[in-house]
C-alpha atoms as a PDB file:
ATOM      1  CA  UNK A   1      22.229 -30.621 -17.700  1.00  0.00           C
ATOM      2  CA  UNK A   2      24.389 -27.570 -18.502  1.00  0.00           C
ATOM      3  CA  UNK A   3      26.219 -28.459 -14.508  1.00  0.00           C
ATOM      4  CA  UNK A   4      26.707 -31.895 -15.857  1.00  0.00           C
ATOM      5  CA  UNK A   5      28.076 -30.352 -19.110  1.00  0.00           C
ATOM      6  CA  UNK A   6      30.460 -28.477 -17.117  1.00  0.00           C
ATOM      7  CA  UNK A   7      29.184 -24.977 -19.008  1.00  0.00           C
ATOM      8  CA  UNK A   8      27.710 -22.368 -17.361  1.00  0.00           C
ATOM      9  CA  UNK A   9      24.550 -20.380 -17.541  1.00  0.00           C
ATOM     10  CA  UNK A  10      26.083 -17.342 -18.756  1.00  0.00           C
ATOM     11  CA  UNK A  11      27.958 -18.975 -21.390  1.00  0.00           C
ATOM     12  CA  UNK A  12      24.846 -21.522 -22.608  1.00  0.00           C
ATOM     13  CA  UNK A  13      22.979 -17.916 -22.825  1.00  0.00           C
ATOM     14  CA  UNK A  14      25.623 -16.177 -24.378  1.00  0.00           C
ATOM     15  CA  UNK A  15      25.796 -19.143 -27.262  1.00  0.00           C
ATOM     16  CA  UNK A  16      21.666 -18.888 -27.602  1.00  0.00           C
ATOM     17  CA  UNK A  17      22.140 -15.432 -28.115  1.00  0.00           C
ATOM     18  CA  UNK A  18      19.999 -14.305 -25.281  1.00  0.00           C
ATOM     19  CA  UNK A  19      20.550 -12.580 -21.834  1.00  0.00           C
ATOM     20  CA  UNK A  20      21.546 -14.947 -18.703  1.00  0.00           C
ATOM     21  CA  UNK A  21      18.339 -13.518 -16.962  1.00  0.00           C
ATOM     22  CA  UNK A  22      16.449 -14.746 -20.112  1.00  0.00           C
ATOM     23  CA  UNK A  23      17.567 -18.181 -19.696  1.00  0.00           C
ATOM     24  CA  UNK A  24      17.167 -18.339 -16.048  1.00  0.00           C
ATOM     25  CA  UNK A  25      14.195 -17.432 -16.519  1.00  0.00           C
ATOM     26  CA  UNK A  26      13.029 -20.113 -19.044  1.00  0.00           C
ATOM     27  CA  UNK A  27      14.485 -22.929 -17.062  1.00  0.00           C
ATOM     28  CA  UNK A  28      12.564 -21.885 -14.177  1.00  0.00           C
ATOM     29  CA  UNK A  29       9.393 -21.784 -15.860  1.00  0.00           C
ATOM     30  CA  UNK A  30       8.818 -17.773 -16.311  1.00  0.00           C
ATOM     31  CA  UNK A  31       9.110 -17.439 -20.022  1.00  0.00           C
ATOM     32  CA  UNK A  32       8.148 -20.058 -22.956  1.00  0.00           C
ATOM     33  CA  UNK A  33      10.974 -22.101 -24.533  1.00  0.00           C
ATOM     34  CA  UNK A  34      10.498 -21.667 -28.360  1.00  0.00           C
ATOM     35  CA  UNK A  35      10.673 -25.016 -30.668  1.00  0.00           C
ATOM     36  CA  UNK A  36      13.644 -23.777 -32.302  1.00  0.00           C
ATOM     37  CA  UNK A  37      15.653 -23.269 -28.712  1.00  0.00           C
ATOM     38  CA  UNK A  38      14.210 -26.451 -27.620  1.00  0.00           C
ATOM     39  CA  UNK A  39      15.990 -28.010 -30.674  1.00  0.00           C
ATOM     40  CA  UNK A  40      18.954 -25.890 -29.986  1.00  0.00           C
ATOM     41  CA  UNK A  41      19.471 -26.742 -26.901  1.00  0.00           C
ATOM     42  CA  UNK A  42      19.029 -31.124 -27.136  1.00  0.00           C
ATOM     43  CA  UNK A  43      21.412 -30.479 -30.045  1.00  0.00           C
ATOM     44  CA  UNK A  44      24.288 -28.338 -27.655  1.00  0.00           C
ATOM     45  CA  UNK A  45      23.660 -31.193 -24.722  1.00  0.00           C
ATOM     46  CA  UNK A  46      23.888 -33.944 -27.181  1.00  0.00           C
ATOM     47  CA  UNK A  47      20.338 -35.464 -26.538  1.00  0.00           C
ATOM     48  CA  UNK A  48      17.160 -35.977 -27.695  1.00  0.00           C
ATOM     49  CA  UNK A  49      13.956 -33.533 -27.395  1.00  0.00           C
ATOM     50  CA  UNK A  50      12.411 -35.617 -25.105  1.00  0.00           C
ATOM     51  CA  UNK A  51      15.359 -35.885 -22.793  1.00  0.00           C
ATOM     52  CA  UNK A  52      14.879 -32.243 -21.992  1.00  0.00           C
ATOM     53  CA  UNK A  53      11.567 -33.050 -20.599  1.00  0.00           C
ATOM     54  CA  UNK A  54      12.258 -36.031 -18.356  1.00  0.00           C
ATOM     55  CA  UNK A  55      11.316 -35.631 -14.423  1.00  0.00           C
ATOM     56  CA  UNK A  56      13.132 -39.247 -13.745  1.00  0.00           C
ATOM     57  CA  UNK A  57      16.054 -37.612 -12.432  1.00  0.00           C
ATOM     58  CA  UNK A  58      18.329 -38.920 -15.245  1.00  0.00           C
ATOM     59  CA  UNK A  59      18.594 -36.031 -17.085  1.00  0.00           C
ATOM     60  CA  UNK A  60      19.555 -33.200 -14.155  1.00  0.00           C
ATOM     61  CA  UNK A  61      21.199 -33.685 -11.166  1.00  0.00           C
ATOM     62  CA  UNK A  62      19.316 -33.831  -7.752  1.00  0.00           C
ATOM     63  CA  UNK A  63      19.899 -30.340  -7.002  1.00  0.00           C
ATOM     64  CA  UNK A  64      20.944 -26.633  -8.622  1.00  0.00           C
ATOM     65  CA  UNK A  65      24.613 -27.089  -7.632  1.00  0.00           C
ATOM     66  CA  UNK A  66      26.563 -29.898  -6.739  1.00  0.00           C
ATOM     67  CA  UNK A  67      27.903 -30.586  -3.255  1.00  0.00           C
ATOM     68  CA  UNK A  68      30.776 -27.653  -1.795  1.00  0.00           C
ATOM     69  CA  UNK A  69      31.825 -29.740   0.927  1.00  0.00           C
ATOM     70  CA  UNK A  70      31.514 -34.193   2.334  1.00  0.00           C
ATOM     71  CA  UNK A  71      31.241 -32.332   5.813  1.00  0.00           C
END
């Protein structure tokens, strides 16, 4: 989501007011998400709470970082 945004970790961190290791660490699964950055964060992405947690690939894209190359 913050790819498709066109934002980058480092500045999504830097508006939730925590460190880019913090945040790459909660969207990998090593550190809770509170309900009030949950909220934060469907409200900076424009979508709902339960976007966040689809796995239907809608929300994210298939990988961490779009293609570099068609090669």
């Amino acid at each position: 989501m913050i790819w498709r945004a066109r934002q980058t970790q480092s500045s999504v961190a830097r508006a939730m007011g925590v460190t880019p290791g913090s945040l790459s660490h909660k969207l990998n699964g090593r550190r809770p998400w509170s309900a009030t950055e949950i909220a934060w964060a469907a409200g900076r992405f424009g979508v709902t709470v339960d976007a966040l947690f689809r796995t239907d690939g809608v929300v994210g894209p298939e990988g961490f970082e779009p293609p570099t190359s068609s090669v």
